[in-house]
N, C-alpha and C. Protein backbone atom coordinates (compact mmCIF):
# COMPACT_ATOMS: atom_id res chain seq x y z
N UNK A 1 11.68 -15.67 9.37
CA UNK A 1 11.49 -15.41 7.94
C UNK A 1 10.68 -14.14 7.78
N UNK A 2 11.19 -12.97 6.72
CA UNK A 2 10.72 -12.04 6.70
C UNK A 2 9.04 -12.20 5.76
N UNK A 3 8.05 -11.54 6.35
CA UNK A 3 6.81 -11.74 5.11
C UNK A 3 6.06 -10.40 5.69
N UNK A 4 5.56 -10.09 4.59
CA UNK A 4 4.76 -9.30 4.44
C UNK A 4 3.23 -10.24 3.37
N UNK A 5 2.06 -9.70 4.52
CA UNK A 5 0.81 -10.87 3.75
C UNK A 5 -0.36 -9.12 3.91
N UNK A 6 -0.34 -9.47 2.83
CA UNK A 6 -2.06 -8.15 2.53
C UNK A 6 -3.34 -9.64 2.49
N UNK A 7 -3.84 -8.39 2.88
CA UNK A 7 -5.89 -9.00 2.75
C UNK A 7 -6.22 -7.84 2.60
N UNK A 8 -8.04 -8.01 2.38
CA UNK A 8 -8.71 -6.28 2.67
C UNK A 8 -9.24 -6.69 1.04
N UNK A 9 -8.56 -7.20 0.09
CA UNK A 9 -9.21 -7.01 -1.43
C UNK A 9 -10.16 -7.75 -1.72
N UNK A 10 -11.06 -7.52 -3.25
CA UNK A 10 -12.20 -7.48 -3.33
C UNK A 10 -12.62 -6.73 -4.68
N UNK A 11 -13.65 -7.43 -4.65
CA UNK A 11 -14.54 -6.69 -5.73
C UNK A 11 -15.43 -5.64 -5.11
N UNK A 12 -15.60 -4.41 -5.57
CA UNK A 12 -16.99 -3.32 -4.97
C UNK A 12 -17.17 -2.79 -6.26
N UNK A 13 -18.16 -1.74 -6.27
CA UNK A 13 -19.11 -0.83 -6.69
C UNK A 13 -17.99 -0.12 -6.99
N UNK A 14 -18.13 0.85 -8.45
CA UNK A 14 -17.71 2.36 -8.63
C UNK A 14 -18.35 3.21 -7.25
N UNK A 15 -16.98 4.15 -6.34
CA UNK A 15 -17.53 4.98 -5.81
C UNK A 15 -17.24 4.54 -4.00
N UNK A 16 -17.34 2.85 -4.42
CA UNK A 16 -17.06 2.50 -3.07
C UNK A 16 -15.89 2.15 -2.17
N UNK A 17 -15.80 1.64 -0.97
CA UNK A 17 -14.34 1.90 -0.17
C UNK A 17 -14.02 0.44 0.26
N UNK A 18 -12.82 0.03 0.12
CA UNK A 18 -12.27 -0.99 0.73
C UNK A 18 -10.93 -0.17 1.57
N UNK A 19 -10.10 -1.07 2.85
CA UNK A 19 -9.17 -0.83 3.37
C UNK A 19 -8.48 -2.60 3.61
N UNK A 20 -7.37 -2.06 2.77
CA UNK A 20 -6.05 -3.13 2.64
C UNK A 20 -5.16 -3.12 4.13
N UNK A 21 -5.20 -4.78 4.14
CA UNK A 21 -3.81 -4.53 5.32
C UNK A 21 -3.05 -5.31 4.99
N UNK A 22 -1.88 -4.62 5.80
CA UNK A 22 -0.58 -5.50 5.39
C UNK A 22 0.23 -5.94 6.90
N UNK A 23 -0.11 -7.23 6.69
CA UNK A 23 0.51 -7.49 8.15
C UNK A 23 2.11 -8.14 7.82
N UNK A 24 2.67 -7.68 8.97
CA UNK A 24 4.19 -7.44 8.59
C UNK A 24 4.88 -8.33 9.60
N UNK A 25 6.12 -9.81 9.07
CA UNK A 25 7.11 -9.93 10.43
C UNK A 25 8.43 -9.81 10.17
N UNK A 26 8.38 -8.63 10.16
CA UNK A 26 9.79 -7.51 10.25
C UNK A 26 10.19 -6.83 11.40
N UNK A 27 10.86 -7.49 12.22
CA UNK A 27 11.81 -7.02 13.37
C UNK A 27 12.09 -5.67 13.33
N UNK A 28 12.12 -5.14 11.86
CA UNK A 28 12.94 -3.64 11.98
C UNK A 28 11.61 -2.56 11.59
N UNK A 29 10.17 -3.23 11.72
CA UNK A 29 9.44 -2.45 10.96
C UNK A 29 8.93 -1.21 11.46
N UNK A 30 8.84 -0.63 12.17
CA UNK A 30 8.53 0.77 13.41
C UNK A 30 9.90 1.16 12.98
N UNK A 31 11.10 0.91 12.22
CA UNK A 31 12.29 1.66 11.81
C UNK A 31 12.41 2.68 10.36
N UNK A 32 11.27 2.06 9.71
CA UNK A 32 11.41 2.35 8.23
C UNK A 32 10.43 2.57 7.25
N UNK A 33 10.35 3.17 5.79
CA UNK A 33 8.94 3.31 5.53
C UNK A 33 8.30 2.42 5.19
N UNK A 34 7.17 2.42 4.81
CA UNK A 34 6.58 1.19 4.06
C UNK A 34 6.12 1.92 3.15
N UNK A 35 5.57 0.94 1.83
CA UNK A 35 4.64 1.82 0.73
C UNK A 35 3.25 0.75 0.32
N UNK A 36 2.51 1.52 -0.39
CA UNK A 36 1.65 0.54 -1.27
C UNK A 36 1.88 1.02 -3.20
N UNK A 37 1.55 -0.42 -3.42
CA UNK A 37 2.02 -0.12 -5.21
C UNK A 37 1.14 -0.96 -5.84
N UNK A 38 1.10 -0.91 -6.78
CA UNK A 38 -0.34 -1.43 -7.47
C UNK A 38 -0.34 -1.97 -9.46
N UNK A 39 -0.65 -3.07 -9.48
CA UNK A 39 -0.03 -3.30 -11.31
C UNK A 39 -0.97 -3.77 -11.84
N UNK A 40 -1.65 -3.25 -12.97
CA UNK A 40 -2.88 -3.67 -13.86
C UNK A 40 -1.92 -4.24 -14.70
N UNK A 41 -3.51 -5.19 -14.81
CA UNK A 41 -2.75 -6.02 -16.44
C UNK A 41 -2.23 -5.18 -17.47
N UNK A 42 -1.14 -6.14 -17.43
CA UNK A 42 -0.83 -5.60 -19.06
C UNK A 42 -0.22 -3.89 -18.57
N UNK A 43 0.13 -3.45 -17.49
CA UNK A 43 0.61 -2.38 -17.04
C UNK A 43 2.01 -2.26 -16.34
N UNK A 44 2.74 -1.31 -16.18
CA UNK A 44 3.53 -1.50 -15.07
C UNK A 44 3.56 -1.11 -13.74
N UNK A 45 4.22 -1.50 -12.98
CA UNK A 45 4.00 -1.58 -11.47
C UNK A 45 3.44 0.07 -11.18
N UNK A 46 3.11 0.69 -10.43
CA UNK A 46 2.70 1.85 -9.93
C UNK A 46 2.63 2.24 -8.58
N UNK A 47 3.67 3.32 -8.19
CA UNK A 47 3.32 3.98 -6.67
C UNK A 47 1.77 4.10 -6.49
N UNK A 48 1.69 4.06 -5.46
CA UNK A 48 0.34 4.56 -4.90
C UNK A 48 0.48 5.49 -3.55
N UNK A 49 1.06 5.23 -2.15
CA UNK A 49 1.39 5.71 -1.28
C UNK A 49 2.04 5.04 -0.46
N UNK A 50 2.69 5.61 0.20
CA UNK A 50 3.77 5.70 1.30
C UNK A 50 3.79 6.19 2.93
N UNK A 51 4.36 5.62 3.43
CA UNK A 51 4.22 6.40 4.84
C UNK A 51 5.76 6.47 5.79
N UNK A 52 6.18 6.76 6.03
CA UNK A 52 7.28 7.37 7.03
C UNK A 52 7.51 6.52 8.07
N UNK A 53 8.75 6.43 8.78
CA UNK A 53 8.51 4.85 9.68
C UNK A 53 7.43 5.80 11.13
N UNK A 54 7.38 6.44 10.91
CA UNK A 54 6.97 6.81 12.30
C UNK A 54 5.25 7.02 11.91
N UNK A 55 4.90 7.36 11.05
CA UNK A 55 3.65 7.43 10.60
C UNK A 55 3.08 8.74 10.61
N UNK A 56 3.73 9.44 10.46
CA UNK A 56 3.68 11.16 10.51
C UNK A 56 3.55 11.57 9.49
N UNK A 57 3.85 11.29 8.38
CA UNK A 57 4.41 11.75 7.07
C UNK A 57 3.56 10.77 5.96
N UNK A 58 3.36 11.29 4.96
CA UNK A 58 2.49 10.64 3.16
C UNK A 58 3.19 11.37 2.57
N UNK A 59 3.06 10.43 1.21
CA UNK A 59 3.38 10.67 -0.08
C UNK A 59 2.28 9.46 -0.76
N UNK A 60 1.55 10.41 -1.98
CA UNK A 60 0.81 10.29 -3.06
C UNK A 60 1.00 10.09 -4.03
N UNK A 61 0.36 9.48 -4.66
CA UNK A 61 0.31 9.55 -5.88
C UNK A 61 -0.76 10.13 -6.44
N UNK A 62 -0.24 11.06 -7.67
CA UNK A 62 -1.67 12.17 -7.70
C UNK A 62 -3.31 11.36 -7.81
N UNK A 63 -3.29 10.95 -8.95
CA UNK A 63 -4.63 10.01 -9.16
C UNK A 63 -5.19 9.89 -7.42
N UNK A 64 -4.46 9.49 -6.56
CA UNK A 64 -5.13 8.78 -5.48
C UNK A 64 -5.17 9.75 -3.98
N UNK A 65 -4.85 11.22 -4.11
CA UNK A 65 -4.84 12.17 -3.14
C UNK A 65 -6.22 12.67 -3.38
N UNK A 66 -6.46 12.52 -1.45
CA UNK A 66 -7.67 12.79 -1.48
C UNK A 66 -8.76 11.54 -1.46
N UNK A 67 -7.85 10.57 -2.23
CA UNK A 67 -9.39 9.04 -1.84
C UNK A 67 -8.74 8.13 -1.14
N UNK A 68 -7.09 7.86 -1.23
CA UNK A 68 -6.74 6.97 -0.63
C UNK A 68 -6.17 7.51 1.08
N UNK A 69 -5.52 6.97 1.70
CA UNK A 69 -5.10 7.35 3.06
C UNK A 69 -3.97 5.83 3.86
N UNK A 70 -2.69 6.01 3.30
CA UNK A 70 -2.03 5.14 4.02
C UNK A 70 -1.35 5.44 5.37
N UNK A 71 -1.65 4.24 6.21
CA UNK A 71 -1.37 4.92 7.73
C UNK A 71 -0.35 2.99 8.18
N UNK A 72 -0.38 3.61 9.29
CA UNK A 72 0.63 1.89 9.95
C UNK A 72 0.24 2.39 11.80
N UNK A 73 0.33 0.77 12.04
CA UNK A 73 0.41 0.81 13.67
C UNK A 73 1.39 -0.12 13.60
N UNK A 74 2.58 0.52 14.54
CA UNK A 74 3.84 -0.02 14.20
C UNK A 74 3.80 -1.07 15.42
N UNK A 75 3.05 -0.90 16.61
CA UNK A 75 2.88 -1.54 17.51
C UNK A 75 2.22 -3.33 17.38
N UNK A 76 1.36 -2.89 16.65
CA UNK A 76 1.07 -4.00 15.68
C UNK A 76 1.53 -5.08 14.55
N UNK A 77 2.47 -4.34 14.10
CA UNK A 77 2.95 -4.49 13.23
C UNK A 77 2.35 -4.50 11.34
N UNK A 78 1.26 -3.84 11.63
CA UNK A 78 0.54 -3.60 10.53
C UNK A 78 0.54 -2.30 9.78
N UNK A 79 0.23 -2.23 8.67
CA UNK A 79 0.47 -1.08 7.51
C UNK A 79 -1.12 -1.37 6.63
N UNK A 80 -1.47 -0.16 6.21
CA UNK A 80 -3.00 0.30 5.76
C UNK A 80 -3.40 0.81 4.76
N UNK A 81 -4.26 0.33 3.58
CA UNK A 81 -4.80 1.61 2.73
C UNK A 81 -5.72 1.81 2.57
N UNK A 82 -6.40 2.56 3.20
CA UNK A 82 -7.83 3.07 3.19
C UNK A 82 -8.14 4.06 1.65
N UNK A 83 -9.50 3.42 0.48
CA UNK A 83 -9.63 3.50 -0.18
C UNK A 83 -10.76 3.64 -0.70
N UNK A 84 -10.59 5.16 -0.52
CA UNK A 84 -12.44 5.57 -0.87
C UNK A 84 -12.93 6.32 -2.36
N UNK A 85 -14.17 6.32 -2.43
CA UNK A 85 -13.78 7.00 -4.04
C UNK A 85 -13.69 5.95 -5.43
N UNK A 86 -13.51 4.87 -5.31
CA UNK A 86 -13.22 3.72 -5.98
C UNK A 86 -13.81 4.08 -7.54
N UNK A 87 -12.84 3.91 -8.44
CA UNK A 87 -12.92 3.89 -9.80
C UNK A 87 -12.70 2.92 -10.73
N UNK A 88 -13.08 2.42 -11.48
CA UNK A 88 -12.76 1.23 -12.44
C UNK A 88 -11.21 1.26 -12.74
N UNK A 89 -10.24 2.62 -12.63
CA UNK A 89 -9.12 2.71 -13.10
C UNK A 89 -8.21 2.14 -11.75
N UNK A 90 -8.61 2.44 -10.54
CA UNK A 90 -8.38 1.37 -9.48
C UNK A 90 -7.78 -0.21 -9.57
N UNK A 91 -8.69 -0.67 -10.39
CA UNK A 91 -8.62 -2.21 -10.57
C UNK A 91 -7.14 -2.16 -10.90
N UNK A 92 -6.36 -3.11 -9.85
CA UNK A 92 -5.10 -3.72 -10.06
C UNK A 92 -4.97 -4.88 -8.78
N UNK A 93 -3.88 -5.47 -9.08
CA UNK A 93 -2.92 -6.01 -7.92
C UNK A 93 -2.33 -4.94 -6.77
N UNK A 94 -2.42 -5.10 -5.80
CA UNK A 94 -2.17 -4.26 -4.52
C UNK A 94 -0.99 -4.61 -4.27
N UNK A 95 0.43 -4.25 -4.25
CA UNK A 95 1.41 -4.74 -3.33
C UNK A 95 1.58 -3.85 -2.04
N UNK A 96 2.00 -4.49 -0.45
CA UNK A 96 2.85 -3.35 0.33
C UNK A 96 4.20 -4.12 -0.27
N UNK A 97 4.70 -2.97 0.49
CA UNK A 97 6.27 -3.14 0.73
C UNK A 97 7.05 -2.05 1.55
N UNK A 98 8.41 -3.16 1.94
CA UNK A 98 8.84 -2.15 3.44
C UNK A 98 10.24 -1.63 2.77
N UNK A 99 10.39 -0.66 3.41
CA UNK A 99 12.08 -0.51 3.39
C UNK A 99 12.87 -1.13 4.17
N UNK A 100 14.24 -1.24 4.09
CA UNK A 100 15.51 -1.38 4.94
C UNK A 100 16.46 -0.31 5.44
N UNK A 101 16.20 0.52 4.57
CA UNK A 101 16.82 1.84 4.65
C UNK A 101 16.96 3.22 4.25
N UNK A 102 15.30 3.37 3.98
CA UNK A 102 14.70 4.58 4.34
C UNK A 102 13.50 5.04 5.46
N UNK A 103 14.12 6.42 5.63
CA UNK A 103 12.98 6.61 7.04
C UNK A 103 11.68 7.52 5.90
N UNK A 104 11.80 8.13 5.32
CA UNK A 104 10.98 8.77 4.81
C UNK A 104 10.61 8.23 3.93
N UNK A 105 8.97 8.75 3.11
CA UNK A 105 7.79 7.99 2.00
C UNK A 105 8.96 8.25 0.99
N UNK A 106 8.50 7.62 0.24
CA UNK A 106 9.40 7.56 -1.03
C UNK A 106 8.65 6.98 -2.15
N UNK A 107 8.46 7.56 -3.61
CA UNK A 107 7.64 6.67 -4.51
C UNK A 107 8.60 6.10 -5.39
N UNK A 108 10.01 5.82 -5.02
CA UNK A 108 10.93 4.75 -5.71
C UNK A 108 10.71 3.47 -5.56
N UNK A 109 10.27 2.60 -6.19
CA UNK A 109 10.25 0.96 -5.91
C UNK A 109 11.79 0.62 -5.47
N UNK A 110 12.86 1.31 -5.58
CA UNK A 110 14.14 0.58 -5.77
C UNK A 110 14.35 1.02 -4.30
N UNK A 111 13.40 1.77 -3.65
CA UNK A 111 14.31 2.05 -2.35
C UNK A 111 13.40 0.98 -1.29
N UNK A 112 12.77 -0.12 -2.24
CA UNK A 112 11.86 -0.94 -0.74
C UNK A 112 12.59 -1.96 -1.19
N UNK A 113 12.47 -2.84 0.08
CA UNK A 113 13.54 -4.56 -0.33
C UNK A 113 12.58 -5.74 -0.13
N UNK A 114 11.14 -5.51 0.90
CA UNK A 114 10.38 -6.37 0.68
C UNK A 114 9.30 -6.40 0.48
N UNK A 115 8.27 -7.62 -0.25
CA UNK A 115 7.08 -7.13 -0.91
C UNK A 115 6.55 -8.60 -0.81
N UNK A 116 5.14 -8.19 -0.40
CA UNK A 116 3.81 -9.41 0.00
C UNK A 116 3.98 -9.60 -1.40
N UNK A 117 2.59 -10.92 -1.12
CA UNK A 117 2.39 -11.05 -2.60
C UNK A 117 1.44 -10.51 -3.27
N UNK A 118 0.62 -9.75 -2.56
CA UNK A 118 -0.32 -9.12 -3.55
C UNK A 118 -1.80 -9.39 -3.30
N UNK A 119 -2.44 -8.88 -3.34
CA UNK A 119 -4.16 -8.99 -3.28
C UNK A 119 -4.63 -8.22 -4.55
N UNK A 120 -5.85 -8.87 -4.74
CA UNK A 120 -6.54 -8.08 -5.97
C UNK A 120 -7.54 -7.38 -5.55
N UNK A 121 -8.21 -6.06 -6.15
CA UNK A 121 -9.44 -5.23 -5.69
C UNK A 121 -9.59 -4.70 -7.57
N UNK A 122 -11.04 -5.46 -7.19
CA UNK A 122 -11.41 -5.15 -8.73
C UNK A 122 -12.79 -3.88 -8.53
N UNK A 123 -12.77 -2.67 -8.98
CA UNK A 123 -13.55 -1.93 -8.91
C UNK A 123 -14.50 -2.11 -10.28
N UNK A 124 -15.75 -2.32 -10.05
CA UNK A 124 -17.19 -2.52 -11.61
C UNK A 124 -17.64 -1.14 -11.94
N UNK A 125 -17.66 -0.72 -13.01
CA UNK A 125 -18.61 0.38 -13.29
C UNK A 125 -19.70 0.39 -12.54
């Protein structure tokens, strides 16, 4: 059975850093990209970043270049978002999600096919 499960979330401080993981059991996952995406209440879903199946390659989302940093150890089977900088506008639901059939980051939701369920990281003034 395919799953993708995040941890890593939390409540912190304006300013401060959490790092999300996403542990993955996807047979094909060292094949394809993964992303992270993120949905405040009452908002809609939102890219955040991406990574390349090989882990060479990002894509941003502006707001978060420069504080965030998504990486993967494919050996592991895990995927990452290191998250520094933390702002009250932060506060959302965290999703990863993998592709099936893209090699490169991508900030299309329509090009990933599977998705954890989500962790929360609430950033306080």
């Amino acid at each position: 059975q395919v799953q993708l499960v995040e941890s890593g979330g939390g409540l912190v401080e304006t300013g401060g850093s959490l790092r999300l993981s996403c542990a993955a059991s996807i047979y094909t996952f060292g094949s394809y990209a993964m992303a992270w995406f993120r949905q405040a209440p009452g908002k809609a879903r939102q890219f955040v970043g991406s990574v390349d199946h090989s882990g060479t390659k990002t894509l941003y989302e502006d707001s978060v270049k420069g504080r965030f940093t998504v990486s993967r150890d494919n050996g592991k089977m895990i995927a990452y978002l290191q998250m520094e900088e933390l702002r009250p506008e932060d506060t959302a639901v965290y999703y990863c999600t993998s592709s099936t059939g893209i090699w490169d980051p991508s900030a299309n939701g329509n090009e990933y096919e599977w998705w954890g369920q989500g962790t929360q990281v609430t950033v306080s003034p």
